[in-house]
N, C-alpha and C. Protein backbone atom coordinates (compact mmCIF):
# COMPACT_ATOMS: atom_id res chain seq x y z
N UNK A 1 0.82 -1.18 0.00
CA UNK A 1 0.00 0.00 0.00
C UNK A 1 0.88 1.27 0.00
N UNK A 2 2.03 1.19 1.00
CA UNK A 2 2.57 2.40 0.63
C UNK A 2 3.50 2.60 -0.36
N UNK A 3 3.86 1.42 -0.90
CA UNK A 3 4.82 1.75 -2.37
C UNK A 3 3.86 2.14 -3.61
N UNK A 4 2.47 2.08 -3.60
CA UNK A 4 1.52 2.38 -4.03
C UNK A 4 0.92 3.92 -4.32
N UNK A 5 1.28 4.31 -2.82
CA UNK A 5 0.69 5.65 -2.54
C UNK A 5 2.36 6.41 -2.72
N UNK A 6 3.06 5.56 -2.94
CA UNK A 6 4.27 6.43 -3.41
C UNK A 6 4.56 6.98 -4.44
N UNK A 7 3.96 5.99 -5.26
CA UNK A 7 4.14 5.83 -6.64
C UNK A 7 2.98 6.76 -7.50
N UNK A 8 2.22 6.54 -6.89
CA UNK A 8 1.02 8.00 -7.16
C UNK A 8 1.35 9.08 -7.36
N UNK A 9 2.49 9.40 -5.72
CA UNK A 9 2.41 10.56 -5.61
C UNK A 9 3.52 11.29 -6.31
N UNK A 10 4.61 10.45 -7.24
CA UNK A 10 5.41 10.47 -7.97
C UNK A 10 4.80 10.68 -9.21
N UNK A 11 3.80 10.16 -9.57
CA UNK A 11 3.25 10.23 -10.94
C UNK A 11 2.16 11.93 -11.18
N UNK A 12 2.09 11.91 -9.51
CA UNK A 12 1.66 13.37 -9.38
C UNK A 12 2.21 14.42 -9.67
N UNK A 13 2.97 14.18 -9.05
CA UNK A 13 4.49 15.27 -9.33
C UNK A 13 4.77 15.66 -10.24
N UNK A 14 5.24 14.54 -11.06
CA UNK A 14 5.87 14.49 -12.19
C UNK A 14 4.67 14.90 -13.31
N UNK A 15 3.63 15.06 -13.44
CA UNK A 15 2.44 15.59 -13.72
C UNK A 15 2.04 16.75 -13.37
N UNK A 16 2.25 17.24 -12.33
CA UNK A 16 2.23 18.54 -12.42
C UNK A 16 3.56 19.61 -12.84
N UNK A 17 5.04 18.82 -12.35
CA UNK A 17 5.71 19.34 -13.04
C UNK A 17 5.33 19.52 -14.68
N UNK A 18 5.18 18.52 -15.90
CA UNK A 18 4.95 19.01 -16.71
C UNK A 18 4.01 19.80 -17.56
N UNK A 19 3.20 19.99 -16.45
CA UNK A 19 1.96 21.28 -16.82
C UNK A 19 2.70 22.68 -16.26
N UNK A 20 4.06 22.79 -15.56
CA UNK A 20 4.21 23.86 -15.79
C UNK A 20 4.64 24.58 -16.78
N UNK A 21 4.11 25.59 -17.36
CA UNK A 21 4.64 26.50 -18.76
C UNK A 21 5.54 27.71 -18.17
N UNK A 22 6.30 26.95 -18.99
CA UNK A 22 7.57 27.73 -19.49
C UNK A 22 8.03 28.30 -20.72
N UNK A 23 9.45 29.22 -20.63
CA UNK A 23 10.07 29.77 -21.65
C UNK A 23 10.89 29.76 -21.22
N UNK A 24 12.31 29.81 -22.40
CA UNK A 24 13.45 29.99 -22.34
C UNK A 24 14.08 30.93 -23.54
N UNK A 25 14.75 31.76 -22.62
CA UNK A 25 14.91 33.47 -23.73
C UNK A 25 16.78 32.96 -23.61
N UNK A 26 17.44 33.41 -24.33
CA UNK A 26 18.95 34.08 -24.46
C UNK A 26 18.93 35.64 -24.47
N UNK A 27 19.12 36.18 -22.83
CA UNK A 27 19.02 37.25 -22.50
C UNK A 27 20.03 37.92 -23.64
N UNK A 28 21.46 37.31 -23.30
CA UNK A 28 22.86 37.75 -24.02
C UNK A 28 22.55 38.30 -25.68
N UNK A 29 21.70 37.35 -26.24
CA UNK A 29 21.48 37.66 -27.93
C UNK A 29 20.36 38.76 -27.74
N UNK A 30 19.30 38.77 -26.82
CA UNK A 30 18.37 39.92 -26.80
C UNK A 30 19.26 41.29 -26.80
N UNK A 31 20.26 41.29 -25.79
CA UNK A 31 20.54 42.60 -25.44
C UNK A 31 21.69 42.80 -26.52
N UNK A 32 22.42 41.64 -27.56
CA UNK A 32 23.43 42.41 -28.67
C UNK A 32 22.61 42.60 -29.49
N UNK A 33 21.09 42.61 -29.70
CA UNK A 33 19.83 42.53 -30.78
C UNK A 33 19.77 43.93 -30.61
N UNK A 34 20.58 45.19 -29.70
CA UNK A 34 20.10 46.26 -29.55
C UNK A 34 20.95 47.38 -29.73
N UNK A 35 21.22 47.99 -30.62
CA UNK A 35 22.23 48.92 -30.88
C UNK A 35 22.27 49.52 -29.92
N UNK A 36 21.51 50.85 -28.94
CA UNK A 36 21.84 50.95 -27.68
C UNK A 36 22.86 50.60 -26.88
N UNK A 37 22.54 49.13 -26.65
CA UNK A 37 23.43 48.66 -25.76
C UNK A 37 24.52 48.08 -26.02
N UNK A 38 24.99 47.72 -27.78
CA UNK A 38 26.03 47.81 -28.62
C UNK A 38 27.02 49.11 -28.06
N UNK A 39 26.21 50.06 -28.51
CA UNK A 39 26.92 51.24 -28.15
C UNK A 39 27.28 51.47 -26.84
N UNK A 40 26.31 51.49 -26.19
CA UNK A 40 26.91 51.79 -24.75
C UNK A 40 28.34 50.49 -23.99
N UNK A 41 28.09 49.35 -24.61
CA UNK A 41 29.12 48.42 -24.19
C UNK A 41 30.55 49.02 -24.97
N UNK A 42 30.37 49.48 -26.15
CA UNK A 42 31.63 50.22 -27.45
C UNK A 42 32.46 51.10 -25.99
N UNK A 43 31.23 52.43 -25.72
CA UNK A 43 31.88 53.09 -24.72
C UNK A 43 32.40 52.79 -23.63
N UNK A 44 32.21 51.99 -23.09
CA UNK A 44 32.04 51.82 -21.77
C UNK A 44 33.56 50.65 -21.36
N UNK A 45 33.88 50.43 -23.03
CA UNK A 45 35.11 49.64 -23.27
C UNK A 45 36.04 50.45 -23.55
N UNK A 46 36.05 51.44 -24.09
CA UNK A 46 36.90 52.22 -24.70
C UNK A 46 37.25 53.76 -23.26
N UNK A 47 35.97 53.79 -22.23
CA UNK A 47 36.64 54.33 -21.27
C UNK A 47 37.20 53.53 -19.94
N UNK A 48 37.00 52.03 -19.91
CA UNK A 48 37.48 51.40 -19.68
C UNK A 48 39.18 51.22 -19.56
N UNK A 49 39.40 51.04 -21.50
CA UNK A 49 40.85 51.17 -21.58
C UNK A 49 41.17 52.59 -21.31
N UNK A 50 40.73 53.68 -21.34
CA UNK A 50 41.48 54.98 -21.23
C UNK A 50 41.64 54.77 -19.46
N UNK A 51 41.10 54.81 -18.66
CA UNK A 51 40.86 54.41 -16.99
C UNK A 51 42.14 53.33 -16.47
N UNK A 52 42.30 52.68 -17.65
CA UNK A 52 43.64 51.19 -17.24
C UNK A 52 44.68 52.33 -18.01
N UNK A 53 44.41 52.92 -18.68
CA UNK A 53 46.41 53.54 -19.22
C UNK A 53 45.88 54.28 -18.00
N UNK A 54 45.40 55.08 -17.48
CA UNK A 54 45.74 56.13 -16.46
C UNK A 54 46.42 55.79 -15.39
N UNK A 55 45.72 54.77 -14.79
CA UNK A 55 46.18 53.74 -13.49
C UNK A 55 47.44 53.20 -14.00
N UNK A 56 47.50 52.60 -15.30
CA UNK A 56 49.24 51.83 -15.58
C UNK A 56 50.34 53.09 -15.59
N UNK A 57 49.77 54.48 -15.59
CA UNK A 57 50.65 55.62 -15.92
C UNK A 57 51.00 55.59 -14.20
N UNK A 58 50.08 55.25 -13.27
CA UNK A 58 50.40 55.79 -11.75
C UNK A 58 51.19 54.80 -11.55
N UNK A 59 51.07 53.53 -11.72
CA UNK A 59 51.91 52.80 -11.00
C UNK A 59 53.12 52.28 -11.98
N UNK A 60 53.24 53.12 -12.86
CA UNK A 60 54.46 52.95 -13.56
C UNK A 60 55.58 53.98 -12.91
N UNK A 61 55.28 55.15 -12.42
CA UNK A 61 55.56 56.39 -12.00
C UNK A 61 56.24 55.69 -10.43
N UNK A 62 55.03 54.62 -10.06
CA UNK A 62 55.59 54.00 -8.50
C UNK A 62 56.82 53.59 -8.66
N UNK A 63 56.52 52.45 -10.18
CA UNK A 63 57.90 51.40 -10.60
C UNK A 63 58.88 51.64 -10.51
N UNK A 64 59.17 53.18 -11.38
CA UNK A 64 60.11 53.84 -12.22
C UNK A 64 60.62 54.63 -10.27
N UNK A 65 59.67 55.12 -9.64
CA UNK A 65 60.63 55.85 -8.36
C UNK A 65 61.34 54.62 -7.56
N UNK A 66 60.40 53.48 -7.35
CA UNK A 66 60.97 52.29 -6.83
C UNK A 66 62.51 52.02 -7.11
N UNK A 67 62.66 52.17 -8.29
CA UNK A 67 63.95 51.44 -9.18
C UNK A 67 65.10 52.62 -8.94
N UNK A 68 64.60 54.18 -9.02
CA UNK A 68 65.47 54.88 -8.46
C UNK A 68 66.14 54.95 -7.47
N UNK A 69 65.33 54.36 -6.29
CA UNK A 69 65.50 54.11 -5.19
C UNK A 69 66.33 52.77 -4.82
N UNK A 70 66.36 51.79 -5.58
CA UNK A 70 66.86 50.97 -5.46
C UNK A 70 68.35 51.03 -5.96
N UNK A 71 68.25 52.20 -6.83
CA UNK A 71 69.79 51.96 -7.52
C UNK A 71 70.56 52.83 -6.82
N UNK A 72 70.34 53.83 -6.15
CA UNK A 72 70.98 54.78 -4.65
C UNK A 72 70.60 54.21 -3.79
N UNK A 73 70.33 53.33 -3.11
CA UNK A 73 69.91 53.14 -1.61
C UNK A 73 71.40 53.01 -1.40
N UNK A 74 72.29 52.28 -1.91
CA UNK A 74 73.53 51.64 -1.13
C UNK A 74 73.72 53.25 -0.32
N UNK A 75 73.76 54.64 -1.00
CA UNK A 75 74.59 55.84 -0.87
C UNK A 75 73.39 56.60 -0.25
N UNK A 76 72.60 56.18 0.42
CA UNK A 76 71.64 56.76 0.91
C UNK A 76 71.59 56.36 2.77
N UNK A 77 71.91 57.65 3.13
CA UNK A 77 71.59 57.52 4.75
C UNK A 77 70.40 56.86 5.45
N UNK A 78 70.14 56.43 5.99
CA UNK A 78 68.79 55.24 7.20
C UNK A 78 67.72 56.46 7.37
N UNK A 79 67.88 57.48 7.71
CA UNK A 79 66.89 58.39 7.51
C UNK A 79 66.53 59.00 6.21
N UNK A 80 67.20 59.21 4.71
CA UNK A 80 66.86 59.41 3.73
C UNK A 80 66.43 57.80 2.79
N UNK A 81 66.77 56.75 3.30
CA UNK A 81 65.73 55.37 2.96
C UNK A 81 64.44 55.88 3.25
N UNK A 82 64.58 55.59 4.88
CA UNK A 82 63.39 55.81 5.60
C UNK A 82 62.13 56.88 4.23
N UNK A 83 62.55 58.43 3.83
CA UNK A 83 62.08 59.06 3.80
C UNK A 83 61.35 58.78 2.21
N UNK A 84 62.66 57.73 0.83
CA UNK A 84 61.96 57.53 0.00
C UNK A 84 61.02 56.20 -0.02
N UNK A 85 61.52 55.31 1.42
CA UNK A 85 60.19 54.40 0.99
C UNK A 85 58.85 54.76 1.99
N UNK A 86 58.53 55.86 2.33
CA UNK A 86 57.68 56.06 3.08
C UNK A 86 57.29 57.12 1.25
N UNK A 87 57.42 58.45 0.82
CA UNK A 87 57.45 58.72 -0.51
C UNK A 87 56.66 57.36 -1.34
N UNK A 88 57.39 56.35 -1.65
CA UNK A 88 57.24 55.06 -2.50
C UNK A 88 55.83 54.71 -2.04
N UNK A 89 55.55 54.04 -0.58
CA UNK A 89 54.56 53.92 -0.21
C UNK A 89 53.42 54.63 -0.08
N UNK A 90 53.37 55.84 -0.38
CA UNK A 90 52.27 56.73 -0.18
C UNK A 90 52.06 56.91 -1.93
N UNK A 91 53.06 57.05 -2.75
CA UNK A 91 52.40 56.91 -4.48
C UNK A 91 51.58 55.52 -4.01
N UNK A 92 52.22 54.42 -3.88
CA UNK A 92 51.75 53.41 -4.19
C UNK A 92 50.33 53.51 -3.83
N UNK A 93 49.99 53.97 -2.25
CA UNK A 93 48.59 54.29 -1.99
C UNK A 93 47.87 54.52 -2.91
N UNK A 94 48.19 56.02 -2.91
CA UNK A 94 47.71 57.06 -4.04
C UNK A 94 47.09 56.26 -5.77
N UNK A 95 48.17 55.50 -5.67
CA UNK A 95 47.81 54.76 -7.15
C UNK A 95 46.68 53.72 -6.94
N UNK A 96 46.93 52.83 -6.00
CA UNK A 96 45.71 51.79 -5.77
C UNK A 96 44.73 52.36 -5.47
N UNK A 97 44.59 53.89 -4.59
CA UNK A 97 43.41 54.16 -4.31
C UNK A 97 42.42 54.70 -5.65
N UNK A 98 43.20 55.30 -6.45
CA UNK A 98 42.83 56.07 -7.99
C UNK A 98 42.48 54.90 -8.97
N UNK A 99 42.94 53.64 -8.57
CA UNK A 99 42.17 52.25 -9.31
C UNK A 99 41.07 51.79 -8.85
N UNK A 100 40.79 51.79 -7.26
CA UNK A 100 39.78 51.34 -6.72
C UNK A 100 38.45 52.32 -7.21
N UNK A 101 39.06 53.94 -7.26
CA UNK A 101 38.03 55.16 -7.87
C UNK A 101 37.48 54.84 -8.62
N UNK A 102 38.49 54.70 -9.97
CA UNK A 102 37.43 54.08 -10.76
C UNK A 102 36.91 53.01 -11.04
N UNK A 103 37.52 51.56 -10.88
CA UNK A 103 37.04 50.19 -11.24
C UNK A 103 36.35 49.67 -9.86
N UNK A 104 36.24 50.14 -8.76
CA UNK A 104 35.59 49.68 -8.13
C UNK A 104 34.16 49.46 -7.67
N UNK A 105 33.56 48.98 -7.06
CA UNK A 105 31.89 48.77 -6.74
C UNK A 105 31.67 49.75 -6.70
N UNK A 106 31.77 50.92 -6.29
CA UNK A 106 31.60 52.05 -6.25
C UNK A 106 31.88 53.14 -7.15
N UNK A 107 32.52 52.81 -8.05
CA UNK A 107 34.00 53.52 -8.70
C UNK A 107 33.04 54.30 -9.33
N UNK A 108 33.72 54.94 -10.82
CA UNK A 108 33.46 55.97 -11.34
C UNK A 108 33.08 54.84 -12.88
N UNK A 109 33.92 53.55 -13.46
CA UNK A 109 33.06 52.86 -14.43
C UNK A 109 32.03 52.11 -14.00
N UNK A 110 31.74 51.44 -12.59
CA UNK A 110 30.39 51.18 -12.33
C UNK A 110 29.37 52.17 -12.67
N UNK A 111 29.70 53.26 -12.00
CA UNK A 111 28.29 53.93 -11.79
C UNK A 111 27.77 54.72 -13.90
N UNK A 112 29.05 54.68 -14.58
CA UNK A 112 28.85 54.48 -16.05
C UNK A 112 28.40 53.62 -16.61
N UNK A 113 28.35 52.63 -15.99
CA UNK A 113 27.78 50.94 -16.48
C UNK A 113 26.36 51.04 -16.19
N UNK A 114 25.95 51.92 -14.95
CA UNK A 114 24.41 51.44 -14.19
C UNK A 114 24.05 52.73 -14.98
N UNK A 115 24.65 53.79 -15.16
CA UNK A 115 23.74 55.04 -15.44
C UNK A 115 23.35 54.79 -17.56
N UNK A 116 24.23 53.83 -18.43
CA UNK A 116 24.05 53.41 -19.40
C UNK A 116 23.49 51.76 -19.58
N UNK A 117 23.50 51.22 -19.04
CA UNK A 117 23.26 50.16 -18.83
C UNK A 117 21.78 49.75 -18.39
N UNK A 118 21.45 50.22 -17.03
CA UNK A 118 20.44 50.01 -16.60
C UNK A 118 19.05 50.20 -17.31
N UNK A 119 18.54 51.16 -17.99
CA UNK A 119 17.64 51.75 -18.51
C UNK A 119 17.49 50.17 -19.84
N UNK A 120 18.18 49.68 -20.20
CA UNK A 120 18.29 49.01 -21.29
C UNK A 120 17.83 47.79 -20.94
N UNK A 121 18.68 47.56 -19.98
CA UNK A 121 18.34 46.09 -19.28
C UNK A 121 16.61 46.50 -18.72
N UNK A 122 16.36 47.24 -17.95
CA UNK A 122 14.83 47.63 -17.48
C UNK A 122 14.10 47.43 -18.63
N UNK A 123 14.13 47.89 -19.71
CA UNK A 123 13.28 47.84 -21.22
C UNK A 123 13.35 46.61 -21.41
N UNK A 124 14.41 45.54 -21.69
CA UNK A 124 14.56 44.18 -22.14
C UNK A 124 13.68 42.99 -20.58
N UNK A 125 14.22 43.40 -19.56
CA UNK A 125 13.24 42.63 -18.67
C UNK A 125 11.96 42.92 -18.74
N UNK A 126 11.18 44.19 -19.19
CA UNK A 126 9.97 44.33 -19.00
C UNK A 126 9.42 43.53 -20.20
N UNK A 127 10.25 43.72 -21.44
CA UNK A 127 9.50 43.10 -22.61
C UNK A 127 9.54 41.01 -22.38
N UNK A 128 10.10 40.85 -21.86
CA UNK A 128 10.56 39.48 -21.67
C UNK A 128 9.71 39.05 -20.11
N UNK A 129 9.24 39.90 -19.52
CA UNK A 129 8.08 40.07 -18.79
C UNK A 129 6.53 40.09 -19.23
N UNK A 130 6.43 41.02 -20.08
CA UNK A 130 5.05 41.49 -21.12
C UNK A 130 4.85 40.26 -22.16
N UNK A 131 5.87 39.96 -22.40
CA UNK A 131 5.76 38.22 -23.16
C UNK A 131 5.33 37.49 -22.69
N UNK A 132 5.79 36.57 -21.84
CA UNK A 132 6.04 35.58 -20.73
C UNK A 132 4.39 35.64 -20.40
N UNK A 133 3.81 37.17 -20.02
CA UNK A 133 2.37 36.98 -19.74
C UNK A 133 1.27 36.68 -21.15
N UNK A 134 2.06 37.58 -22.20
CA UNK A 134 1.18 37.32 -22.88
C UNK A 134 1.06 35.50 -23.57
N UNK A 135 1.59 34.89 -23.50
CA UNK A 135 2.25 33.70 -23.59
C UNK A 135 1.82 32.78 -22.61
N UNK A 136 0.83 33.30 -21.55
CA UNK A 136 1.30 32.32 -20.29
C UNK A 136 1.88 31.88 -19.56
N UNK A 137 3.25 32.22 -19.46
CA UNK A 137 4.36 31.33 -19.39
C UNK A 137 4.63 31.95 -17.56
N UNK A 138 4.75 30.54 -17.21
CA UNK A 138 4.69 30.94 -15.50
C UNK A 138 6.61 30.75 -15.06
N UNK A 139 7.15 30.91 -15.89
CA UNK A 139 8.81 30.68 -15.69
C UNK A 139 9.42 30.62 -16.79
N UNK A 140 10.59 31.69 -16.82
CA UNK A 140 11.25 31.88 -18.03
C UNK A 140 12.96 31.92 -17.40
N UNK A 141 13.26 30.97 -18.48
CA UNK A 141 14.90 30.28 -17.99
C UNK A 141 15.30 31.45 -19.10
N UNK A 142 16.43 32.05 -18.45
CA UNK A 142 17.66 32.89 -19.30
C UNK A 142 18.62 31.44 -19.63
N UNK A 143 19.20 31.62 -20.97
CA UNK A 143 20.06 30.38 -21.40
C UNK A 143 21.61 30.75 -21.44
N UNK A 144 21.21 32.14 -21.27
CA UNK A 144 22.93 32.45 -21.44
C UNK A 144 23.44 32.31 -20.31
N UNK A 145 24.97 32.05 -20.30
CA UNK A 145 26.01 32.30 -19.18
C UNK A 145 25.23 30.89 -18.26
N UNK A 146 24.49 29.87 -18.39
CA UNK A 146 23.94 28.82 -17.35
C UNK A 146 24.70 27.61 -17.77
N UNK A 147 25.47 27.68 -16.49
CA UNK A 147 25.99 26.42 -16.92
C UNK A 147 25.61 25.45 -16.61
N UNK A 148 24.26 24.90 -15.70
CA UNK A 148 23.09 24.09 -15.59
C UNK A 148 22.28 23.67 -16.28
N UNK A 149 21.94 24.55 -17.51
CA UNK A 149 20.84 24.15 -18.33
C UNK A 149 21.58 23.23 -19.65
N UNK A 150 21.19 22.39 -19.24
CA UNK A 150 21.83 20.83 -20.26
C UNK A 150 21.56 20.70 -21.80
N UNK A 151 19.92 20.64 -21.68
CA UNK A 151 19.52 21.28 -23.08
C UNK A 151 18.04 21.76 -22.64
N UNK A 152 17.47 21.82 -23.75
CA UNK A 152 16.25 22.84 -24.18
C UNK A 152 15.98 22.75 -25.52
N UNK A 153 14.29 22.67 -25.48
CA UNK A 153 13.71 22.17 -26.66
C UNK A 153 14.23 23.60 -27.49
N UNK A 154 13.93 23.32 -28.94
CA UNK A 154 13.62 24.77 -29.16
C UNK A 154 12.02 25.46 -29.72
N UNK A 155 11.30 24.17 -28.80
CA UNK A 155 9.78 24.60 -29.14
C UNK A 155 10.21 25.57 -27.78
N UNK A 156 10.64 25.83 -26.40
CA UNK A 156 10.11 26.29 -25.61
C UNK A 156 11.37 27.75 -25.80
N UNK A 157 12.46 27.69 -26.57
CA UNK A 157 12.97 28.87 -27.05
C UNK A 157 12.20 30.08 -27.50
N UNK A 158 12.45 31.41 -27.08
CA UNK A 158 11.88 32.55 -27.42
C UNK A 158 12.06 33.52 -27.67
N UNK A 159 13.53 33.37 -27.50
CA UNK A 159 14.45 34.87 -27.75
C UNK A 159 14.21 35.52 -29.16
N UNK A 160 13.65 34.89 -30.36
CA UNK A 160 13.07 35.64 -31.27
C UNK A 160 12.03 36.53 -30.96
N UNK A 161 10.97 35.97 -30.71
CA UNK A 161 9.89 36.11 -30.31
C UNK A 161 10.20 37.84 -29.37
N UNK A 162 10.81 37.72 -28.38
CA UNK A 162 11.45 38.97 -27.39
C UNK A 162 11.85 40.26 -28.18
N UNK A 163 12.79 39.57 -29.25
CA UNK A 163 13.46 40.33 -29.83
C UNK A 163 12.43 41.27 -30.83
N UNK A 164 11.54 40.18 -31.41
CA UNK A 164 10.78 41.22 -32.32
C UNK A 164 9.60 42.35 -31.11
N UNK A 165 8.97 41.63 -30.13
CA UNK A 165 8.80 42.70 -29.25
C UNK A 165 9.48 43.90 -28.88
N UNK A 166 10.69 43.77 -28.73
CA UNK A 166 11.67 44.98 -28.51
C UNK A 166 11.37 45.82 -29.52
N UNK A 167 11.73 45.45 -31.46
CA UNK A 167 11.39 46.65 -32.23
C UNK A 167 10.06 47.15 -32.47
């Protein structure tokens, strides 16, 4: 009786799992489907690299005093050491802190990423939202970047479908 009522309740399951409706979008191809955000990724790379020469200019400046320092220390008094690696150490600050400025959680290319970025992504989730309802669809798998999702029909694929919503 109870391998019975087990087995039911397995066949239940597994029965209601497949009445759930779904979709599966490729967020990644939606959002290169969008010149916008083409562009804004173009920029956002290109002040990127200008942000890394700035920072490689500071701590090249560290390198280059480092090495000065290293090639006079022999002829250098315990209090004029003292004075260029305390000097050395405070660029070095100075430089890591001017990398953290900008590349950091906080920095100055985050908040370029969220102030270009965001608005785009908001438009693409709402439409992939506004679908999903109009569609029925009570769960929608993103396919990109998952390294879980094994396969997928491509009856339940939709990222076309998204995409022509977007234009």
């Amino acid at each position: 009786m109870k391998k019975m009522v087990f087995t039911m309740a397995l066949v239940l399951m597994g029965a209601a799992a497949m009445a759930q409706n779904y979709i599966v979008v490729n967020s990644e191809k939606i959002f290169k489907s969008i010149a916008a955000y083409n562009t804004a990724i173009e920029e956002l790379d290109k002040l990127a690299k200008n942000y890394q020469e700035w920072v490689d200019t500071k701590f090249e400046e560290v390198e280059q005093l480092y090495n000065n320092y290293q090639q006079q220390r022999a002829s250098l008094s315990e209090s004029t050491r003292q004075q260029w690696e305390t000097v050395i150490l405070e660029k070095e600050q100075q430089a890591t802190k001017y990398q953290e400025e900008l590349f950091g959680q906080e920095g100055t290319l985050m908040k370029q990423r969220i102030e270009k970025i965001k608005p785009i992504q908001e438009k693409v989730f709402a439409a992939i939202e506004a679908y999903a309802k109009q569609v029925g669809a009570e769960v929608v798998i993103d396919s990109s970047n998952n390294p879980t999702l094994l396969y997928n029909a491509p009856s339940v694929e939709r990222t076309d479908e998204v995409i022509a919503t977007l234009k």
